[in-house]
Protein backbone atom coordinates (compact mmCIF):
# COMPACT_ATOMS: atom_id res chain seq x y z
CA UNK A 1 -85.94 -9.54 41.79
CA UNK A 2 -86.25 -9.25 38.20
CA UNK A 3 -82.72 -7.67 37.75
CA UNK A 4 -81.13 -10.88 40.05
CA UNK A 5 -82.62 -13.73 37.74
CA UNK A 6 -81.42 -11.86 34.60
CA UNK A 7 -77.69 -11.47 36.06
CA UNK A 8 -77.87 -15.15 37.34
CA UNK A 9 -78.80 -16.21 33.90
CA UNK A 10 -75.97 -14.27 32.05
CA UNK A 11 -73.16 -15.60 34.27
CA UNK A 12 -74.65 -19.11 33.50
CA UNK A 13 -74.81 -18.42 29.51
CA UNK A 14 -70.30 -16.99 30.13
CA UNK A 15 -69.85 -20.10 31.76
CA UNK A 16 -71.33 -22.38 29.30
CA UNK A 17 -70.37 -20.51 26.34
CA UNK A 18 -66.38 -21.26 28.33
CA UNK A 19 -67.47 -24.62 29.03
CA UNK A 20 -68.56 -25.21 25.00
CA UNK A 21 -64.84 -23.59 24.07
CA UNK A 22 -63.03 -26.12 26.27
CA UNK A 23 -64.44 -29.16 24.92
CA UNK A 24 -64.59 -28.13 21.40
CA UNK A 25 -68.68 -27.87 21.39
CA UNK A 26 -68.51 -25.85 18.13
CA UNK A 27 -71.42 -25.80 15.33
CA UNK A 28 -68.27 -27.10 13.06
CA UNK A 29 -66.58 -29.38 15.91
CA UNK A 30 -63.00 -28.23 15.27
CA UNK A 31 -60.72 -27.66 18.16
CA UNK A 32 -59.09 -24.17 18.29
CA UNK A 33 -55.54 -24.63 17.54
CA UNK A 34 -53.27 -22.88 20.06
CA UNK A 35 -51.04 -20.01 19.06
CA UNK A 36 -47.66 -21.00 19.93
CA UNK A 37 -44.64 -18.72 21.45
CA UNK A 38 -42.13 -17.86 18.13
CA UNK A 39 -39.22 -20.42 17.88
CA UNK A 40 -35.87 -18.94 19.01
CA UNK A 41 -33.02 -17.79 16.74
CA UNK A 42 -31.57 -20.60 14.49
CA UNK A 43 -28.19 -22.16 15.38
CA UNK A 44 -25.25 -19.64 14.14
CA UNK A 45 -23.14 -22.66 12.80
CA UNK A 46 -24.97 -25.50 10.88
CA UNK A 47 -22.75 -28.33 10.04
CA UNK A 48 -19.38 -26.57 10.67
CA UNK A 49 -21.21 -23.39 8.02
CA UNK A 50 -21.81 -19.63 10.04
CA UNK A 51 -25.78 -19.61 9.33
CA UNK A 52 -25.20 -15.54 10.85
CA UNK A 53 -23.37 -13.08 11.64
CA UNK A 54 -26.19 -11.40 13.88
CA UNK A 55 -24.33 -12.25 17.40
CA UNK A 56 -21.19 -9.84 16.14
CA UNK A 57 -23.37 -7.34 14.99
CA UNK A 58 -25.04 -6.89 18.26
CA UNK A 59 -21.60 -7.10 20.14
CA UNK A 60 -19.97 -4.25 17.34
CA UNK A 61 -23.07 -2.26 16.34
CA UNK A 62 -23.31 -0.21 19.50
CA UNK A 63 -19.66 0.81 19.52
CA UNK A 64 -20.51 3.14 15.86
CA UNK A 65 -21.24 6.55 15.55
CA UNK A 66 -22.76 8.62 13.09
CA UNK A 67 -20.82 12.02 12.23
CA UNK A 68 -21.77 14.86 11.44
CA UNK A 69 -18.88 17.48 10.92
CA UNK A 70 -20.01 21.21 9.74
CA UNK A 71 -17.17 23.17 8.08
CA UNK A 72 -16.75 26.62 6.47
CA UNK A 73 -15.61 25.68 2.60
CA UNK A 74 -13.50 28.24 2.74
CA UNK A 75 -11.33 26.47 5.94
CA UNK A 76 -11.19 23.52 3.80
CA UNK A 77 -7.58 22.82 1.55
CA UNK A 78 -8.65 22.78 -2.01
CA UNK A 79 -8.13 19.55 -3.20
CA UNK A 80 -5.79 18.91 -6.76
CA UNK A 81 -8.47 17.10 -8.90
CA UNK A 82 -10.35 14.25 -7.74
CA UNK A 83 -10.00 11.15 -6.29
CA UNK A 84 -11.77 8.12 -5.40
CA UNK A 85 -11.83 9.12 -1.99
CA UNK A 86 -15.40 9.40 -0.95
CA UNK A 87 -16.86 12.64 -1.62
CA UNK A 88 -19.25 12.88 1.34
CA UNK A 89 -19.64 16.85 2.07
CA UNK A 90 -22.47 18.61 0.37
CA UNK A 91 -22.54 22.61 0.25
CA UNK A 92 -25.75 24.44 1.98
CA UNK A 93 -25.65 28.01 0.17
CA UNK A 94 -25.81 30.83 2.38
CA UNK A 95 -28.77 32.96 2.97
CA UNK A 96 -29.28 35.87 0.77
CA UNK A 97 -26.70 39.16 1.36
CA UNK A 98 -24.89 36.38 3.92
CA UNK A 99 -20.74 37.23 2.74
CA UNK A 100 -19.70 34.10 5.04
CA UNK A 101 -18.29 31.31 3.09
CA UNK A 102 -21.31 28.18 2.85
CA UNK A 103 -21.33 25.80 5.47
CA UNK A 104 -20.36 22.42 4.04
CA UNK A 105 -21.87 19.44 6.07
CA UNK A 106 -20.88 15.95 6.18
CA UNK A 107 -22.01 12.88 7.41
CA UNK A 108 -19.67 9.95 8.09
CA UNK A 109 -18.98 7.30 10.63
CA UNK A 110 -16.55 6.48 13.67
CA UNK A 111 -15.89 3.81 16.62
CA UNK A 112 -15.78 4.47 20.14
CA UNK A 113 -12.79 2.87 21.62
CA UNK A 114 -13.00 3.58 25.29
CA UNK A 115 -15.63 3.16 27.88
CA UNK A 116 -14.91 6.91 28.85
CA UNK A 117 -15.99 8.15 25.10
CA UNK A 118 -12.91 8.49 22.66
CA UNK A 119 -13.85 8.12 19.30
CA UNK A 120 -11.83 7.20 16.23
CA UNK A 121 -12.60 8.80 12.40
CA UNK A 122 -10.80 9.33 9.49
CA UNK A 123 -8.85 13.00 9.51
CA UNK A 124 -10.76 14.21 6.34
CA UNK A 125 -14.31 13.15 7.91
CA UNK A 126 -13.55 16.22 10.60
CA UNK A 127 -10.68 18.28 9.30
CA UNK A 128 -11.57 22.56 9.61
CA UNK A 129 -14.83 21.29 11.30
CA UNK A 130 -16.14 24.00 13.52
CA UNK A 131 -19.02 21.78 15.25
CA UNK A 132 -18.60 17.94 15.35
CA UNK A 133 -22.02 16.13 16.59
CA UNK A 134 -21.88 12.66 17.19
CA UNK A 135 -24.59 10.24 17.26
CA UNK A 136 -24.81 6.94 19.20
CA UNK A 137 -26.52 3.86 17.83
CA UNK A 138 -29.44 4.24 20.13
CA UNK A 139 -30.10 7.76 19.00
CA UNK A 140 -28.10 9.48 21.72
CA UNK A 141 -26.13 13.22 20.11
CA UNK A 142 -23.48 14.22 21.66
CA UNK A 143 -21.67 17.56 21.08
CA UNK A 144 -17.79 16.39 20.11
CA UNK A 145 -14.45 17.79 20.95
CA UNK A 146 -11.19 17.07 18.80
CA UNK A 147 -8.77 15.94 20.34
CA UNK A 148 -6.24 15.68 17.59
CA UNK A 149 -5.49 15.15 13.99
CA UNK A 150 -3.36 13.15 11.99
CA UNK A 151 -3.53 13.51 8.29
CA UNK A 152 -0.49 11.71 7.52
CA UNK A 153 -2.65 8.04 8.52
CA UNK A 154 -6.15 9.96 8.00
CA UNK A 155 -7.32 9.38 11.04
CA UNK A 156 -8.63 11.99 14.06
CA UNK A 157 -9.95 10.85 17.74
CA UNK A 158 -12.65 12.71 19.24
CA UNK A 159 -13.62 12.77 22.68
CA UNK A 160 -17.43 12.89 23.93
CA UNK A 161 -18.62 12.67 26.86
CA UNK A 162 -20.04 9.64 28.90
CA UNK A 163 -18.87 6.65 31.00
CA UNK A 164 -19.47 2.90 30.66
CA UNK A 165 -19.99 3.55 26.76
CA UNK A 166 -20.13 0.30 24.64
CA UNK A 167 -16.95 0.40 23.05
CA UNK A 168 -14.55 -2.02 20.64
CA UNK A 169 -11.35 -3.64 21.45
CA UNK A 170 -8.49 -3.79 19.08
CA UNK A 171 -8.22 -6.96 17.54
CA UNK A 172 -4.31 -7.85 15.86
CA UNK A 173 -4.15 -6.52 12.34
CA UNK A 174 -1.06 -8.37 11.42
CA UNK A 175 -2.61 -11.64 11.84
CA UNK A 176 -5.66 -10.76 9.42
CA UNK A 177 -5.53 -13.23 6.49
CA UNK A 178 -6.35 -12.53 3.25
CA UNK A 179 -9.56 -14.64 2.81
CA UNK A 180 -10.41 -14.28 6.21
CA UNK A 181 -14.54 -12.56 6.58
CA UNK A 182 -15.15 -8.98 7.82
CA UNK A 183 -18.07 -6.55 9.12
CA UNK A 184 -18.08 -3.21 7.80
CA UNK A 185 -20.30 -1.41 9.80
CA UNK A 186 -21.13 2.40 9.61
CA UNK A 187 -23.46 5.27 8.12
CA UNK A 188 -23.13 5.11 3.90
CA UNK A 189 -25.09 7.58 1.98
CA UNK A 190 -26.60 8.92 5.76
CA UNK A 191 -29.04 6.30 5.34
CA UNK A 192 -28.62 4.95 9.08
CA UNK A 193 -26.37 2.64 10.57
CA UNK A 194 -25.93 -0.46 7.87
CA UNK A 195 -23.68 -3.65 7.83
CA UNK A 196 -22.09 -5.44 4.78
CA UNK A 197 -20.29 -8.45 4.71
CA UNK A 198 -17.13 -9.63 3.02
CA UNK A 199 -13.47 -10.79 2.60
CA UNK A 200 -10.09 -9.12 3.60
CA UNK A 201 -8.59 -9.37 -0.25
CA UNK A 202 -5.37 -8.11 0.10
CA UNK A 203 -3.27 -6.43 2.31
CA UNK A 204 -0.42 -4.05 2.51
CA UNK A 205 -2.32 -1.62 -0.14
CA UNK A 206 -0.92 1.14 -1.28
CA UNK A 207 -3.06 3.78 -3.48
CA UNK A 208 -1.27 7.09 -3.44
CA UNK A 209 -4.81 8.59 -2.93
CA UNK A 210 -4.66 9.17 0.94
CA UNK A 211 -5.70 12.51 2.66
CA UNK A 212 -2.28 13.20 3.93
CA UNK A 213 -1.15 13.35 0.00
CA UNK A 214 3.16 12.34 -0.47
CA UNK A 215 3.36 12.40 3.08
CA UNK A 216 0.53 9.81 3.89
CA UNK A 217 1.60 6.39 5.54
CA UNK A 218 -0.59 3.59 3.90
CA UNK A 219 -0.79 -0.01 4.95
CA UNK A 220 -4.39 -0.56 3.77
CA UNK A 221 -6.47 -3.84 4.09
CA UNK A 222 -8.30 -4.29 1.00
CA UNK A 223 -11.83 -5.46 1.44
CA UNK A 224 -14.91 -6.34 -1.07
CA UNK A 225 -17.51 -5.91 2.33
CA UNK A 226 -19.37 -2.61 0.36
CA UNK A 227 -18.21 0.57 1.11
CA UNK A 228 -19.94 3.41 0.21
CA UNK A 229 -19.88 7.41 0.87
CA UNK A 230 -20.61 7.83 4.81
CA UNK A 231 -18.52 4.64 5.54
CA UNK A 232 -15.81 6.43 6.14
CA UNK A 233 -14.26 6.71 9.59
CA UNK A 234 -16.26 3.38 10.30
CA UNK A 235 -15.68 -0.04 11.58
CA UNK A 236 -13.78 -3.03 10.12
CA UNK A 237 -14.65 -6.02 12.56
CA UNK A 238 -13.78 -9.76 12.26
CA UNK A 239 -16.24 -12.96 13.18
CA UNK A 240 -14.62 -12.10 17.05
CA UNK A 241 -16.22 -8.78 17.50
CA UNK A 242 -12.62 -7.30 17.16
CA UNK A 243 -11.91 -4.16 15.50
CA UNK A 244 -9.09 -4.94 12.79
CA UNK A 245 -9.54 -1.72 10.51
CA UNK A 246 -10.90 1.85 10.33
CA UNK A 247 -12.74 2.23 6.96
CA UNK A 248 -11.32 5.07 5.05
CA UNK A 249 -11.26 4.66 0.63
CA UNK A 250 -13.10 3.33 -1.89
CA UNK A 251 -11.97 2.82 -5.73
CA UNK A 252 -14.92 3.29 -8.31
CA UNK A 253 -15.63 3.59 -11.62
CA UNK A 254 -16.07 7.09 -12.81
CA UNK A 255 -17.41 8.05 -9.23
CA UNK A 256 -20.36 5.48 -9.09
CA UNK A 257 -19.94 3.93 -5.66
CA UNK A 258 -19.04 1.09 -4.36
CA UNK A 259 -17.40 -1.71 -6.97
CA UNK A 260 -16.16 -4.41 -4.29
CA UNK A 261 -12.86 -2.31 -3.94
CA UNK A 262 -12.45 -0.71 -0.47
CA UNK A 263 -9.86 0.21 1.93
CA UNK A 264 -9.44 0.13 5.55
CA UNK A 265 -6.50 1.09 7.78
CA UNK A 266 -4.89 -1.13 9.59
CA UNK A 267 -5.90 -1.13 13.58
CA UNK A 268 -2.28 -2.01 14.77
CA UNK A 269 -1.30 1.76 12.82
CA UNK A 270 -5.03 2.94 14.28
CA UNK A 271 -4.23 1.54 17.77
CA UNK A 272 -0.79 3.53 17.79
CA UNK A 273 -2.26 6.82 16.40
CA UNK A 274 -5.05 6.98 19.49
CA UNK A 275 -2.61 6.37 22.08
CA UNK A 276 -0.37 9.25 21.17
CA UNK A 277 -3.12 12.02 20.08
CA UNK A 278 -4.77 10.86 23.57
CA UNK A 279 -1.67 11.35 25.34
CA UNK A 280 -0.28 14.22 23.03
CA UNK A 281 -2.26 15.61 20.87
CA UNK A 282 0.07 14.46 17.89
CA UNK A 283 1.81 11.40 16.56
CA UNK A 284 6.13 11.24 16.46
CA UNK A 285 7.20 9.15 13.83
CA UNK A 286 10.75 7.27 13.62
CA UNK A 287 13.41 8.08 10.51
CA UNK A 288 15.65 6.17 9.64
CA UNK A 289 17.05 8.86 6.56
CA UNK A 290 17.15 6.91 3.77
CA UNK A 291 15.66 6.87 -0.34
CA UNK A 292 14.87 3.35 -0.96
CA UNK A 293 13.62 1.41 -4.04
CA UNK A 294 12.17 -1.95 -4.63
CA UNK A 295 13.74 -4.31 -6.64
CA UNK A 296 12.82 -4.84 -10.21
CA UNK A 297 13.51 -8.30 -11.82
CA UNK A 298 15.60 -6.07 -14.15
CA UNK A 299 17.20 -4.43 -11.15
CA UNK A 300 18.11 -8.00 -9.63
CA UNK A 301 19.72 -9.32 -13.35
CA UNK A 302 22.13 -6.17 -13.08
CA UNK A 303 23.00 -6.47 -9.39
CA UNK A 304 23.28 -10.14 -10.06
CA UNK A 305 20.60 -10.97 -7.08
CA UNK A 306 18.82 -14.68 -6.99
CA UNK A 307 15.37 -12.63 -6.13
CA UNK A 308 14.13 -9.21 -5.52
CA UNK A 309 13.56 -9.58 -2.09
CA UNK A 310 14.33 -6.10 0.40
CA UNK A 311 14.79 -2.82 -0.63
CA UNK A 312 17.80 -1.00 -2.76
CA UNK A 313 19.16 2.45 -1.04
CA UNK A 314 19.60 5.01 -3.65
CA UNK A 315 20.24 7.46 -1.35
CA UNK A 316 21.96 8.30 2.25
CA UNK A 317 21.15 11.80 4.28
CA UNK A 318 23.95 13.28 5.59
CA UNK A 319 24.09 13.23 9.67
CA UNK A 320 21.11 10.91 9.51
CA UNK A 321 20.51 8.30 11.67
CA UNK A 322 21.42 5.08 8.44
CA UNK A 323 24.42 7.52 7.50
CA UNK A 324 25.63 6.95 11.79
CA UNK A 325 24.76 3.55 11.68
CA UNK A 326 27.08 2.70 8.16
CA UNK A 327 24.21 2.34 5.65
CA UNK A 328 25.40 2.77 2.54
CA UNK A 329 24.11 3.49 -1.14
CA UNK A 330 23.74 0.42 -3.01
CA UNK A 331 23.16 -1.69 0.37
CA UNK A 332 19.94 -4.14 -0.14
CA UNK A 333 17.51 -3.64 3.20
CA UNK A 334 16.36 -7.37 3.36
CA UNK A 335 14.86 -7.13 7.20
CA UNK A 336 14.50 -4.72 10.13
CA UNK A 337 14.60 -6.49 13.83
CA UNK A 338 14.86 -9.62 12.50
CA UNK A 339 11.58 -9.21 10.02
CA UNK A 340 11.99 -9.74 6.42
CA UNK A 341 11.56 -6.74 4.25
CA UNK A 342 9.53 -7.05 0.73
CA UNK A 343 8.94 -3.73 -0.31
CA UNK A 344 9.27 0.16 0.28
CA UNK A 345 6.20 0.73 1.83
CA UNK A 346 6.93 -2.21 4.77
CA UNK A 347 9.79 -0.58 5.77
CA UNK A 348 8.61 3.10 5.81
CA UNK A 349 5.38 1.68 8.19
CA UNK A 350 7.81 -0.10 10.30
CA UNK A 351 10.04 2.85 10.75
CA UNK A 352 7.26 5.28 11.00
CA UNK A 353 5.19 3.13 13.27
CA UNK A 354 8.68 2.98 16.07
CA UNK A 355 9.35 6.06 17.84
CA UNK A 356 12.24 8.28 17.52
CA UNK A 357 14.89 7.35 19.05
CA UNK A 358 14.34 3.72 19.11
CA UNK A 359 16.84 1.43 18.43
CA UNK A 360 16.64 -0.66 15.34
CA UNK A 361 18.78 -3.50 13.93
CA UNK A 362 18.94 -3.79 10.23
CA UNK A 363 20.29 -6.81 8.09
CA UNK A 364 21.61 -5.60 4.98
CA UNK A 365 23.35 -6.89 1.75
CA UNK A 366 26.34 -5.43 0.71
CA UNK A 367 27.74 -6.45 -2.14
CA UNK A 368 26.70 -10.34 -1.53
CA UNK A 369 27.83 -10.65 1.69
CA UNK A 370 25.30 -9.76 4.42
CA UNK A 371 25.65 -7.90 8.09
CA UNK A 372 24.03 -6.37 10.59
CA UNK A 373 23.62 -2.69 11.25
CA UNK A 374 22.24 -1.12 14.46
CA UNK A 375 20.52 2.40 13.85
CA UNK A 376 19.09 4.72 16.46
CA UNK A 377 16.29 6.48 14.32
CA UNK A 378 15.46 10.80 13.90
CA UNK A 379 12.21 12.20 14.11
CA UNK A 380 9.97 12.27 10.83
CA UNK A 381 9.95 15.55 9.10
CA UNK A 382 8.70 16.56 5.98
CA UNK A 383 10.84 17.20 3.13
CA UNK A 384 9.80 19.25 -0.25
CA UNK A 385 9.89 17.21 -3.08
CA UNK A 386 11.43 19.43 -6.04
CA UNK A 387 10.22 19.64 -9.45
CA UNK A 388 12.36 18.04 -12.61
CA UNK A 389 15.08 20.70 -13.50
CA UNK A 390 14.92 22.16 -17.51
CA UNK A 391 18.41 22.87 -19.13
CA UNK A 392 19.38 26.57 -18.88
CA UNK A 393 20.58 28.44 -21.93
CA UNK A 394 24.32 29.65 -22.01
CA UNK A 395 25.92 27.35 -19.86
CA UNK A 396 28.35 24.21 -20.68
CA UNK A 397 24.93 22.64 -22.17
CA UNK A 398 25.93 24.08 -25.59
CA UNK A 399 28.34 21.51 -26.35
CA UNK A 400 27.14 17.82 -24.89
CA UNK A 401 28.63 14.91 -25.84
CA UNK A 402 26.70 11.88 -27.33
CA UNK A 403 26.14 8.59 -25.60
CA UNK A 404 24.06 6.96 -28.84
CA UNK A 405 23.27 3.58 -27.61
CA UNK A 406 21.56 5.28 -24.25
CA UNK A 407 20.65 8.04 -26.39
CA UNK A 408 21.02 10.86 -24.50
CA UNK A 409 23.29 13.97 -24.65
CA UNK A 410 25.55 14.55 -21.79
CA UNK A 411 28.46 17.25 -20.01
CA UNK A 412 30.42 16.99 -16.98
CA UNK A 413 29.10 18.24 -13.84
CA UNK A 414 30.43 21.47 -12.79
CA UNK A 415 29.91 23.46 -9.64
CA UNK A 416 27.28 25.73 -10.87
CA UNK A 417 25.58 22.68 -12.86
CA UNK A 418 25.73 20.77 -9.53
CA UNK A 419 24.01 23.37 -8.16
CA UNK A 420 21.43 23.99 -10.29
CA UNK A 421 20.28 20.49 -11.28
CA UNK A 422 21.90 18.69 -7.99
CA UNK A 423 22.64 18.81 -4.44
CA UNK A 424 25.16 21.11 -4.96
CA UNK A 425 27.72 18.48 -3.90
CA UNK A 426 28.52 16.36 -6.79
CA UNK A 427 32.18 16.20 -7.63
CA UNK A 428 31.74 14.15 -10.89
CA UNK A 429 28.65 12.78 -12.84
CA UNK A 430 27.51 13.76 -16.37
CA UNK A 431 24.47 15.86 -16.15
CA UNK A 432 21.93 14.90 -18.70
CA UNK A 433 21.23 17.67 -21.44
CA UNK A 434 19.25 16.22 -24.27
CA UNK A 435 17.15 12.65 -23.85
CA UNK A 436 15.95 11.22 -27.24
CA UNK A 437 12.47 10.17 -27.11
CA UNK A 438 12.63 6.70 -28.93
CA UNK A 439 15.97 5.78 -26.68
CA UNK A 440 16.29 3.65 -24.43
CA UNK A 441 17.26 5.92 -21.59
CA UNK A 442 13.96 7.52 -22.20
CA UNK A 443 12.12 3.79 -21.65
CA UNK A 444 13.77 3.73 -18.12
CA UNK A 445 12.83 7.14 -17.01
CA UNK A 446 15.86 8.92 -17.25
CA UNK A 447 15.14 12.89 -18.06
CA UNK A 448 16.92 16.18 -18.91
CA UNK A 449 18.53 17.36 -15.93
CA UNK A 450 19.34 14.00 -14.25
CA UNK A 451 22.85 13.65 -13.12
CA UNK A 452 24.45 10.08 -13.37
CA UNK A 453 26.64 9.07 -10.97
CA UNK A 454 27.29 5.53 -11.34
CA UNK A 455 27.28 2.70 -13.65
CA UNK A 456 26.75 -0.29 -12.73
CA UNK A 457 28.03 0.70 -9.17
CA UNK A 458 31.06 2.10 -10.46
CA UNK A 459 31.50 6.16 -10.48
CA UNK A 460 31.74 7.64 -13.69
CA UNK A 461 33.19 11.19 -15.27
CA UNK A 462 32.95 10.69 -18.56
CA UNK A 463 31.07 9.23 -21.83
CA UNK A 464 33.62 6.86 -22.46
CA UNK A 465 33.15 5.46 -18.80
CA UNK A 466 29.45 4.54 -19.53
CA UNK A 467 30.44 3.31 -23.03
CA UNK A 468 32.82 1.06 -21.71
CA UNK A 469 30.63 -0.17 -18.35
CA UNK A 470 27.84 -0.85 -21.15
CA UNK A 471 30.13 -2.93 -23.04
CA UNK A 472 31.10 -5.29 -20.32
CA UNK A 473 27.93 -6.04 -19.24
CA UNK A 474 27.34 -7.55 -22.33
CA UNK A 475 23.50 -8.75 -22.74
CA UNK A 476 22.54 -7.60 -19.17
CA UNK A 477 20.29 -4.40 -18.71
CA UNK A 478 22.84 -1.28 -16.69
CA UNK A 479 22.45 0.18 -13.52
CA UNK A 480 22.84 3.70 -13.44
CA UNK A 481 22.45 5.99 -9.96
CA UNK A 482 20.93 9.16 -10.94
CA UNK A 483 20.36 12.29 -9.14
CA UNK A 484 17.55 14.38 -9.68
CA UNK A 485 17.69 17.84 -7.83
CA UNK A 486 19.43 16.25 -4.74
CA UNK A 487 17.06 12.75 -4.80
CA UNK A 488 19.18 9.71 -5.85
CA UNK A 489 17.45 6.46 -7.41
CA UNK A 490 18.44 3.83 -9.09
CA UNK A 491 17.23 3.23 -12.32
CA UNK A 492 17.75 -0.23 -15.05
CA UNK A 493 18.31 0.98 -18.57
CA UNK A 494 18.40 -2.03 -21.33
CA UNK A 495 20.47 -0.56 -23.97
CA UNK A 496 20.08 -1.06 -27.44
């Protein structure tokens, strides 16, 4: 009985003490205020302004990968000094009496591009790995396989395994603007997965600095979004979620990181690389088998040109596809299928990005008068670029002739000079055999060894053949075609 009253009575003192909290019946008769839900996310656009960028982050996060590639130093090319490419492997030491080469291990970053698990990276985040693990955004590894390489573009696909992966779609490189913002998302310093905003700045970049060395293809957006060590192989996205560039170079001063200066390739050239190494394990490139130069204002005063628009051809292969289609030397490459060339490097891409045996039509200028060429393009191979040639003692180099106002000393080409500082097929040219330093053939580049062909786009055999080309063009620089060891260019000399 006892118990019952004193459970009866603390129910009654719950109930009032409930009661006294509903209608405020405090000692200090406030009202509780209630806690309210958190508000939701801001608006993304205030006023016409992006407020965030958090809505293409959580579209493009989940599509990148950290990397990390293991690799035996010793399977590793020795690189020729260094560059500012990102220096992102670190060397574990071996154990003790171990005679192996030390495992190098990097960590770097890559995109999944398929819903079935291909993955793109830069060539020198995996090249000579022997184990490739790849980890997912939610903290997923996977153990990846290569599926090929491509150091020419510096860029590798990898293949791991899974279906209905987040992945990104391509978005259209060529219609990137410079100005326009960019994402780059990816793993810097192996810190975790990071995103930086910024500006394309330029694009069309060239920086002679690319894994693939001479032979590399570069067609590099430039970016200030920060790009550090670990970024590379990494995403480039614009305000659409689209992938527009694989992250691949910084520039930096003395080695100290990022400095607003970063490079990303193109994902038109990245789009084009996956689909061949997916279907065959290795990318065909189109040749068209031509040198080409761009044109220097000096260049365009001795040609007599209104603007230094296309590209000069300094030099024709035999049998190759420009010599079957009529391109000569001397012919100005101003587009390619109806697309204006500026420079060099847009007409290499162009080439190289169009498979061989394509059909191509070029418009050309030939001496003021423009046509149109049609050229069925070779397959890219590598050529080995030869060092400058030195003078031998003994030969007809012991008694040059002087051309003083290029200053340098010069011979007839013979057979055995043609061979030795040529092709081996010039018939005439005077083979350079002494260049004074403080002439002006020295300013423009011209060097012991050099053969020159033309003047002004006139053959020559002799010194009094340049004298008297120099003397008609009066105040205007010269135009000489040199050959160096079988490479032809064309080079302005203003004479003094």
């Amino acid at each position: 009985m006892t118990f019952r009253i004193f459970f009866t009575t603390a129910i009654l003192a719950s109930l009032l003490l409930v009661s006294a909290c509903a209608t405020g019946l405090f000692s200090n008769g406030e009202v509780p205020v209630p806690i309210e839900p958190a508000p939701p996310p801001g608006p993304l656009v205030v006023d016409g302004v992006r407020t965030s960028y958090a809505d293409v982050v959580e579209r493009s996060s989940p599509a990148v990968v950290q990397i990390m590639a293991e690799v035996r130093s010793s399977a590793r090319q020795p690189q020729s000094g260094r560059s500012p490419l990102e220096d992102f492997f670190r060397q574990i030491p071996p154990p003790r009496g171990d005679q192996r080469p030390p495992v190098e291990r990097g960590v770097g970053s890559g995109v999944i591009v398929s819903a079935d698990g291909s993955v793109l990276t830069n060539a020198h985040v995996v090249d000579g790995a022997e184990k490739i693990m790849v980890t997912t955004a939610d903290n997923k590894e996977f153990e990846a396989k290569l599926v090929g390489i491509d150091k020419p573009s510096d860029l590798a696909v990898l293949k791991i395994e899974g279906q209905g992966m987040p992945y990104l779609g391509f978005g259209n490189s060529d219609s990137v603007r410079v100005g326009d913002i960019v994402l780059a998302i990816g793993n810097p310093l192996g810190i975790g997965q990071s995103v930086t905003a910024g500006i394309i700045s330029a694009k069309g970049r060239r920086t002679g600095l690319s894994y693939g060395g001479s032979d590399s293809f570069e067609d590099f957006l430039q970016t200030d979004a920060s790009i550090n060590r670990g970024n590379s192989g990494g995403a480039l996205v614009n305000l659409n979620g689209e992938l527009v560039g694989i992250n691949s170079q910084i520039l930096s001063a003395g080695g100290s990181g990022n400095i607003g200066i970063g490079f990303a390739i193109p994902s038109n050239m990245a789009k084009t690389v996956l689909e061949q190494l997916l279907a065959d394990g290795r990318v065909r490139r189109g040749m068209l088998g031509v040198v080409i130069q761009n044109i220097t204002p000096e260049m365009a005063q001795a040609l007599e040109l209104e603007d230094t628009r296309g590209v000069v051809v300094s030099n024709v292969r035999p049998g190759s596809s420009a010599e079957k289609a009529g391109v000569r030397v001397g012919d100005i490459i101003t587009a390619i299928n109806g697309e204006s060339v500026d420079d060099g490097n847009v007409l290499r891409n162009k080439i190289a990005g169009t498979l061989p045996g394509s059909v191509v039509k070029l418009t050309v200028n030939r001496e003021g008068a423009s046509q149109e060429l049609t050229a069925t393009l070779d397959e890219y191979d590598t050529e080995t670029a030869s060092a400058n040639p030195k003078p031998a003692e003994g030969d007809d180099a012991a008694r040059p002739t002087d051309s003083g106002r290029l200053g340098v000393s010069l011979v007839p080409v013979t057979p055995q000079l043609s061979k030795q500082y040529g092709s081996g097929t010039e018939k005439q040219g005077l083979v350079v055999m002494e260049v004074d330093e403080s002439g002006a053939a020295a300013d423009a580049g011209i060097a012991v060894g050099d053969i020159i062909l033309e003047v002004n786009r006139k053959p020559v055999a002799s010194v009094d053949e340049i004298e008297s080309a120099i003397r008609t063009a009066g105040q205007r620089p010269i135009l000489l075609l040199v050959t160096r060891k079988g490479s032809t260019m064309f080079l302005t000399v203003r004479v003094r």
